[in-house]
Structures are given as C-alpha cells and as structure tokens.
PDB file of N, CA and C in Angstrom:
ATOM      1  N   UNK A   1      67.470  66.194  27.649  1.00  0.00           N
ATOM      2  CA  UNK A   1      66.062  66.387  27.373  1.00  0.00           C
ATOM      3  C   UNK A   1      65.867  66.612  25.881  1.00  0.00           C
ATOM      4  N   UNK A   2      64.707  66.064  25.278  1.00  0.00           N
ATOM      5  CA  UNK A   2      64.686  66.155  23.930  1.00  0.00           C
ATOM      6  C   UNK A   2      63.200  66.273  23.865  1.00  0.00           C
ATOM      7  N   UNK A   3      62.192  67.220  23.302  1.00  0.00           N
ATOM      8  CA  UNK A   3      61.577  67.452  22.826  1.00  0.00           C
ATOM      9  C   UNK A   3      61.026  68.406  21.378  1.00  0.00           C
ATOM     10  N   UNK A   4      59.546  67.958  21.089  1.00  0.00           N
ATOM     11  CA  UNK A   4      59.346  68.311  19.915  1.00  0.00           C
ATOM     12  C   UNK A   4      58.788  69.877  19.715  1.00  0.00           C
ATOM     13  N   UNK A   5      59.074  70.626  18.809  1.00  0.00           N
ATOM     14  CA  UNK A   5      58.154  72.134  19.242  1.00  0.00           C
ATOM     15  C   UNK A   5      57.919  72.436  17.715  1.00  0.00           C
ATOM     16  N   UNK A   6      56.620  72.011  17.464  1.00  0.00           N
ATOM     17  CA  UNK A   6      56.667  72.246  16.005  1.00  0.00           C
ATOM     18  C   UNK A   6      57.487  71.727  14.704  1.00  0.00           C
ATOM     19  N   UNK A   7      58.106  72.947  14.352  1.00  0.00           N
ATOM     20  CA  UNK A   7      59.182  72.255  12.837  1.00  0.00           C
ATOM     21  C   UNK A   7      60.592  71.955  13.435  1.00  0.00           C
ATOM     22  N   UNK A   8      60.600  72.149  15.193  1.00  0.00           N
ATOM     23  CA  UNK A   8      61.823  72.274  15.306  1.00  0.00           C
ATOM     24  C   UNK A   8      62.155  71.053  16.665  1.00  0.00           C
ATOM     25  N   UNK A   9      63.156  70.790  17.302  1.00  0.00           N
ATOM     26  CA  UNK A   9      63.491  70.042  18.081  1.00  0.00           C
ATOM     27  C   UNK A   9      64.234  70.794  18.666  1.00  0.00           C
ATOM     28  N   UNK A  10      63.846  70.703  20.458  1.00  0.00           N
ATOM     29  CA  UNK A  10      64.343  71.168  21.415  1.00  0.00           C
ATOM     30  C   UNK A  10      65.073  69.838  22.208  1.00  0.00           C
ATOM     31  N   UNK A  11      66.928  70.218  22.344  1.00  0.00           N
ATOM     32  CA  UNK A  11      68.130  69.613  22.705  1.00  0.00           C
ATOM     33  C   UNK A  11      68.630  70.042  23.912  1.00  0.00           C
ATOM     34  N   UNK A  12      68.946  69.169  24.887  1.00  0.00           N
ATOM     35  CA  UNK A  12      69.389  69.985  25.550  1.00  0.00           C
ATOM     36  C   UNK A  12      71.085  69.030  25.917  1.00  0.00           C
ATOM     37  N   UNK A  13      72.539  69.323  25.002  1.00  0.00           N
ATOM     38  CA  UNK A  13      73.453  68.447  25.004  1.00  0.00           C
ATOM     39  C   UNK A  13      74.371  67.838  26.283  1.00  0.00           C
ATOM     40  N   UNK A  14      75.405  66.966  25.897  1.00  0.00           N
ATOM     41  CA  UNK A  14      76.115  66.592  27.377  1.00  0.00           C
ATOM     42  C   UNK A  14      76.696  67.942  28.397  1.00  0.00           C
ATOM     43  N   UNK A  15      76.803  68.922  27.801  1.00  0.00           N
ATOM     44  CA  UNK A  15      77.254  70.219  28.662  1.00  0.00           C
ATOM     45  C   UNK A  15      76.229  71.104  29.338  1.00  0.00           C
ATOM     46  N   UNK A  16      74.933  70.733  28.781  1.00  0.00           N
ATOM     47  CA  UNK A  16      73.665  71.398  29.609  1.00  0.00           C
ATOM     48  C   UNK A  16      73.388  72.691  28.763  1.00  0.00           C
ATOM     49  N   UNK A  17      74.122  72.506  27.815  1.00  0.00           N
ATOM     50  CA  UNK A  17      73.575  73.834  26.982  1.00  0.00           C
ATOM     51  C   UNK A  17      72.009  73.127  25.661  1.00  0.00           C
ATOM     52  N   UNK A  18      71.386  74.051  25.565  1.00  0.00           N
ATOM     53  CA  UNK A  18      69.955  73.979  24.925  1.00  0.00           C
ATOM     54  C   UNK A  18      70.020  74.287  23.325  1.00  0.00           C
ATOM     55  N   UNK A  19      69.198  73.524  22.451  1.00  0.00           N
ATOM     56  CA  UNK A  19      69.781  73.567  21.118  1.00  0.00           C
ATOM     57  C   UNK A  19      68.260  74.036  20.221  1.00  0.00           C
ATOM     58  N   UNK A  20      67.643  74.534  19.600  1.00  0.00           N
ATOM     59  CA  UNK A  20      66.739  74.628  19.272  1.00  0.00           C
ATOM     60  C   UNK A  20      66.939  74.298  17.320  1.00  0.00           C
ATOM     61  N   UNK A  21      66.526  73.197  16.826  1.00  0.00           N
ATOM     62  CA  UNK A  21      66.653  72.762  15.925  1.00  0.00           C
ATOM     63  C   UNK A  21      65.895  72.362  15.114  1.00  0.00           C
ATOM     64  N   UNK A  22      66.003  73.303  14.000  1.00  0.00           N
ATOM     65  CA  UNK A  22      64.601  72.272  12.452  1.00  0.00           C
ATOM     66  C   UNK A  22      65.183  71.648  12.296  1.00  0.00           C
ATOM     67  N   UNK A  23      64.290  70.896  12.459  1.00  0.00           N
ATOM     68  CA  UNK A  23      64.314  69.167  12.060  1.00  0.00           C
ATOM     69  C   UNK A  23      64.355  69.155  10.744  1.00  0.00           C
ATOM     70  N   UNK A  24      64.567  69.826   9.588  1.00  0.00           N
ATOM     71  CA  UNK A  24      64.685  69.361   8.141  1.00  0.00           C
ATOM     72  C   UNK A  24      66.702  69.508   8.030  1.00  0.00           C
ATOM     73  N   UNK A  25      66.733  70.262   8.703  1.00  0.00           N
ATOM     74  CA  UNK A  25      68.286  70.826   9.413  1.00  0.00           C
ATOM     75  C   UNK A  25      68.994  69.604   9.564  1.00  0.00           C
ATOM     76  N   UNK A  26      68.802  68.220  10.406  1.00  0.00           N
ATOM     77  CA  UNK A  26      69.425  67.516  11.383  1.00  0.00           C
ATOM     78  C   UNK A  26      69.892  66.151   9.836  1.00  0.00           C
ATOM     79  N   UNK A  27      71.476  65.971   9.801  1.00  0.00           N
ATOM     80  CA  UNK A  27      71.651  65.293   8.637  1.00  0.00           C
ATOM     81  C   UNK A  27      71.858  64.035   9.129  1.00  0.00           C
ATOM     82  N   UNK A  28      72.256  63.905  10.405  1.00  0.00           N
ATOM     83  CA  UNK A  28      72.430  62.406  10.905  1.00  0.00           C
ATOM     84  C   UNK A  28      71.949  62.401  12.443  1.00  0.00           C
ATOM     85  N   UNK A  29      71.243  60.832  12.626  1.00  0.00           N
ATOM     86  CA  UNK A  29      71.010  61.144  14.017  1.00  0.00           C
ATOM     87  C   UNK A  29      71.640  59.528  14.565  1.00  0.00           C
ATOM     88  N   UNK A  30      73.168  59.027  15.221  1.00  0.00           N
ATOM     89  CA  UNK A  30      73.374  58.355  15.436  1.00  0.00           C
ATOM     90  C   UNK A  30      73.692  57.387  16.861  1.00  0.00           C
ATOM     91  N   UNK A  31      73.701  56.314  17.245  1.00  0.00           N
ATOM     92  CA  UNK A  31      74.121  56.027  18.977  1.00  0.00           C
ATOM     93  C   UNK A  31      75.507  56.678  19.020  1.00  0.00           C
ATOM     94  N   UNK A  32      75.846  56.924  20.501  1.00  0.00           N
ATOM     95  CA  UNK A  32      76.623  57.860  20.702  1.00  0.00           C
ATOM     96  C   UNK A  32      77.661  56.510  21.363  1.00  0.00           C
ATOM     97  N   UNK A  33      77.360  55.603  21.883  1.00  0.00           N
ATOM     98  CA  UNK A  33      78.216  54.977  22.558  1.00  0.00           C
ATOM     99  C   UNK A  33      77.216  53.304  22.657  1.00  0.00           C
ATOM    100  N   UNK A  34      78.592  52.685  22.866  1.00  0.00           N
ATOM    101  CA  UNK A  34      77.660  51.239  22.854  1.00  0.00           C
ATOM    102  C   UNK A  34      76.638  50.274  23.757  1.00  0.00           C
ATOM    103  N   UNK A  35      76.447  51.367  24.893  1.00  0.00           N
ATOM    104  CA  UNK A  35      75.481  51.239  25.773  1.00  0.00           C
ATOM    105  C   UNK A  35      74.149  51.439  25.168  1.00  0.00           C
ATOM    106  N   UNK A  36      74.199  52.207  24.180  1.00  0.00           N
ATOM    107  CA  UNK A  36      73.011  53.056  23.468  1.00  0.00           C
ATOM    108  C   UNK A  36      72.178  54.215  24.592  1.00  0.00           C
ATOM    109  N   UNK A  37      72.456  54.422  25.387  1.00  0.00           N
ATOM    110  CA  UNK A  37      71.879  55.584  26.094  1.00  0.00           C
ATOM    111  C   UNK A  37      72.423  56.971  26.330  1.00  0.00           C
ATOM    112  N   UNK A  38      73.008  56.837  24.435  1.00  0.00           N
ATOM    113  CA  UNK A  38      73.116  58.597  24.193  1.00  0.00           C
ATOM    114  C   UNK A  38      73.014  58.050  22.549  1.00  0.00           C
ATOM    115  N   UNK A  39      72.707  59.765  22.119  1.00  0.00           N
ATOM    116  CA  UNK A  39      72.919  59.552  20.627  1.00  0.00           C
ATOM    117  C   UNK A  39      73.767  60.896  20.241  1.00  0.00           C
ATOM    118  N   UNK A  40      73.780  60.966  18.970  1.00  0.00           N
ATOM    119  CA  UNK A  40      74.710  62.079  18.183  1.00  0.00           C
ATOM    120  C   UNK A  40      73.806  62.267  17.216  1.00  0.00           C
ATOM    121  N   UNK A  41      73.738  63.939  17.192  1.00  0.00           N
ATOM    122  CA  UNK A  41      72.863  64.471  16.163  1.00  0.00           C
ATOM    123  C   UNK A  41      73.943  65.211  14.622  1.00  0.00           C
ATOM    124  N   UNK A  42      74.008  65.363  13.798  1.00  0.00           N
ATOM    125  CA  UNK A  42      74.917  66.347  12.982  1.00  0.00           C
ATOM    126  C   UNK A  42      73.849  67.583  12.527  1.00  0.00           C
ATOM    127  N   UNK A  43      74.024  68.394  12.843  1.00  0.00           N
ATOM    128  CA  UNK A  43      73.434  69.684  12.455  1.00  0.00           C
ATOM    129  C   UNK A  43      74.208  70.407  11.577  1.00  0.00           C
ATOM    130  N   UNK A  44      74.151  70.565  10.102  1.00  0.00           N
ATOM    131  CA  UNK A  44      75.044  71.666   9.231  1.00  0.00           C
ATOM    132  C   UNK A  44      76.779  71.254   9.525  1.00  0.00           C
ATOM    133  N   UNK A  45      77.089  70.001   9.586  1.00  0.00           N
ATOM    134  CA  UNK A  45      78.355  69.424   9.741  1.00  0.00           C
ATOM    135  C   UNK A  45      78.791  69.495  11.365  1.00  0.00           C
ATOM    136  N   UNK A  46      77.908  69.712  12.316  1.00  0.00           N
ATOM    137  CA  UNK A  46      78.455  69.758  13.798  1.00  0.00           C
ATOM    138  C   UNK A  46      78.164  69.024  14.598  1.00  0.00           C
ATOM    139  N   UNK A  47      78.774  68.159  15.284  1.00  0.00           N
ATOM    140  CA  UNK A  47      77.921  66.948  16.047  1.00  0.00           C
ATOM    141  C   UNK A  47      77.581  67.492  17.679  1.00  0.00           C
ATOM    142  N   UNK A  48      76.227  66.773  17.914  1.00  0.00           N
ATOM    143  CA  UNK A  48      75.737  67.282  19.166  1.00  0.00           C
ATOM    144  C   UNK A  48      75.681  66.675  19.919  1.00  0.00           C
ATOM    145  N   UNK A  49      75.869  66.291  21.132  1.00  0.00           N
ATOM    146  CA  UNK A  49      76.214  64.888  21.672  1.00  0.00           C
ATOM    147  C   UNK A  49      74.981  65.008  22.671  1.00  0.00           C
ATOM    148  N   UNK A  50      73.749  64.159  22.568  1.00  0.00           N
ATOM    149  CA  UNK A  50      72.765  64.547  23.281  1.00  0.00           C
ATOM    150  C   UNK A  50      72.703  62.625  24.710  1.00  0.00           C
ATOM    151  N   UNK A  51      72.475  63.221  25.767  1.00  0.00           N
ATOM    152  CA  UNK A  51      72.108  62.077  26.634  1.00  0.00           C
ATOM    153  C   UNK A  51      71.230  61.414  26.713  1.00  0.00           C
ATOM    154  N   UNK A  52      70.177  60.948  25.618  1.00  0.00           N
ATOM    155  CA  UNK A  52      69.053  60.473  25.251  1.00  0.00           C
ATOM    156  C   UNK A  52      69.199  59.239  24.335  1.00  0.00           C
ATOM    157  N   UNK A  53      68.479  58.401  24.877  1.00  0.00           N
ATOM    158  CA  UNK A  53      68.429  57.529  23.772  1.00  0.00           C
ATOM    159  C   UNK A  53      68.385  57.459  22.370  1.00  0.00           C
ATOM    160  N   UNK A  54      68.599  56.823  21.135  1.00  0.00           N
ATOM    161  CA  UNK A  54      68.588  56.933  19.993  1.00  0.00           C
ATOM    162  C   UNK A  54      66.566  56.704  19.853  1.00  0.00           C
ATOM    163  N   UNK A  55      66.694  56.326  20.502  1.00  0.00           N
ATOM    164  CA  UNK A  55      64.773  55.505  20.319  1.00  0.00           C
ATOM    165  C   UNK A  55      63.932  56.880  20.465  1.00  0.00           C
ATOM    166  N   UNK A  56      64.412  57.505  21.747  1.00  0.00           N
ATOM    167  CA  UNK A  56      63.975  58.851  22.112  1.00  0.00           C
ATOM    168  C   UNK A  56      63.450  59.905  21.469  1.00  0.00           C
ATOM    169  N   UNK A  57      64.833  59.751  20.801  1.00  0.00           N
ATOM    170  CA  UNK A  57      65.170  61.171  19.934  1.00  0.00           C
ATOM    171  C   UNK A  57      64.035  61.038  18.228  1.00  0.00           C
ATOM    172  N   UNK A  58      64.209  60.024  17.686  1.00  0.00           N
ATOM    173  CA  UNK A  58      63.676  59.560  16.886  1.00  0.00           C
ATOM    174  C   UNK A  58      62.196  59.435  16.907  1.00  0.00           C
ATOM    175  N   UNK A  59      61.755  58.711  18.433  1.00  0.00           N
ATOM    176  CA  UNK A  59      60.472  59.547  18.340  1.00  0.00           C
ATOM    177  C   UNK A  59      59.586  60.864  18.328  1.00  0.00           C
ATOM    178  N   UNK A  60      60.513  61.889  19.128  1.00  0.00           N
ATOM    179  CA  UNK A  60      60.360  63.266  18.683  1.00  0.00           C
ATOM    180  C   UNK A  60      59.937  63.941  17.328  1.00  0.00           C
ATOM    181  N   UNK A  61      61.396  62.868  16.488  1.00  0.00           N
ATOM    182  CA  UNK A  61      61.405  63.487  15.219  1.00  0.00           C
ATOM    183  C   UNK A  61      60.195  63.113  14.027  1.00  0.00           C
ATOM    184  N   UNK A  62      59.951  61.741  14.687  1.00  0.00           N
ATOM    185  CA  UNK A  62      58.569  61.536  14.163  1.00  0.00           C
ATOM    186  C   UNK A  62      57.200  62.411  14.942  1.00  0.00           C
ATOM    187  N   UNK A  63      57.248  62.922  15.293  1.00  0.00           N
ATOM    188  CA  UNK A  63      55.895  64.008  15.505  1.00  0.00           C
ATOM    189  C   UNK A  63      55.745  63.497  16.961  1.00  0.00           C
ATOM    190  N   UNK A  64      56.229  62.468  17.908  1.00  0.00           N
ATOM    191  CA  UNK A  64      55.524  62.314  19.194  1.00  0.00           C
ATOM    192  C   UNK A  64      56.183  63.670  20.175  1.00  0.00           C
ATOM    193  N   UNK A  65      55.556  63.642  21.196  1.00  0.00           N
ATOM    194  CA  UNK A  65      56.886  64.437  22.060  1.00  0.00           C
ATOM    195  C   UNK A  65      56.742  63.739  23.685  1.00  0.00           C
ATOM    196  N   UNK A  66      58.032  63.702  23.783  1.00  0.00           N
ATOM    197  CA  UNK A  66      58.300  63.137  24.833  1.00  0.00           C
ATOM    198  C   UNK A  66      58.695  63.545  26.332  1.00  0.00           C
ATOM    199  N   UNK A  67      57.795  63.310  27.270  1.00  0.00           N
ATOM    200  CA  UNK A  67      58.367  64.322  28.274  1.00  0.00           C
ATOM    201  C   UNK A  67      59.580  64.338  28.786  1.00  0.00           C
TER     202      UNK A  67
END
C-alpha cells in the first residue's frame, strides 16, 4: 500500500511492516524486478522493497493519492 499524507509518504514494505516517509527524504525510487509490479525506494542509503508498482508510487509522490 502506498499512499500520500501531506509532506510525507505512507509505505507499507514486502514484510508488512509500515514506513512513514518525507518525500524530500526518498533518494531513489526504482522497479524492483522485471515484471515491474514492485519498486525500490532508497531512504538515507536503505532500500525499501515496496509491492507496488513503479507508476503507483510515483504518482503519490506527485501529489495524487492513491487508494
């Protein structure tokens, strides 16, 4: 699950744990695998392995939010 909450982005990664993240924070946001239906976030050098599309996530980060 990936949604938007203000300055920040709400994650929720492949282990089911929940990530609450400013988005000025997030240094890379890349596909996770070559299916494309995950991506990888880097937060402060740590990668987050989220089950969401790259398209997804990206729209979040542009201001939409997605249910």
């Amino acid at each position: 699950m990936v949604s938007r909450w203000g300055a920040y982005l709400l994650v929720t990664d492949d282990a089911g744990r929940r990530h609450l993240i400013r988005i000025n924070s997030i240094q890379m946001v890349a596909d996770g695998d070559e299916f494309h239906d995950s991506c990888t976030l880097v937060v402060a050098g740590r990668p987050i392995n989220v089950p969401e599309p790259l398209e997804q996530v990206i729209d979040c980060l542009d201001g939409g939010r997605v249910p």
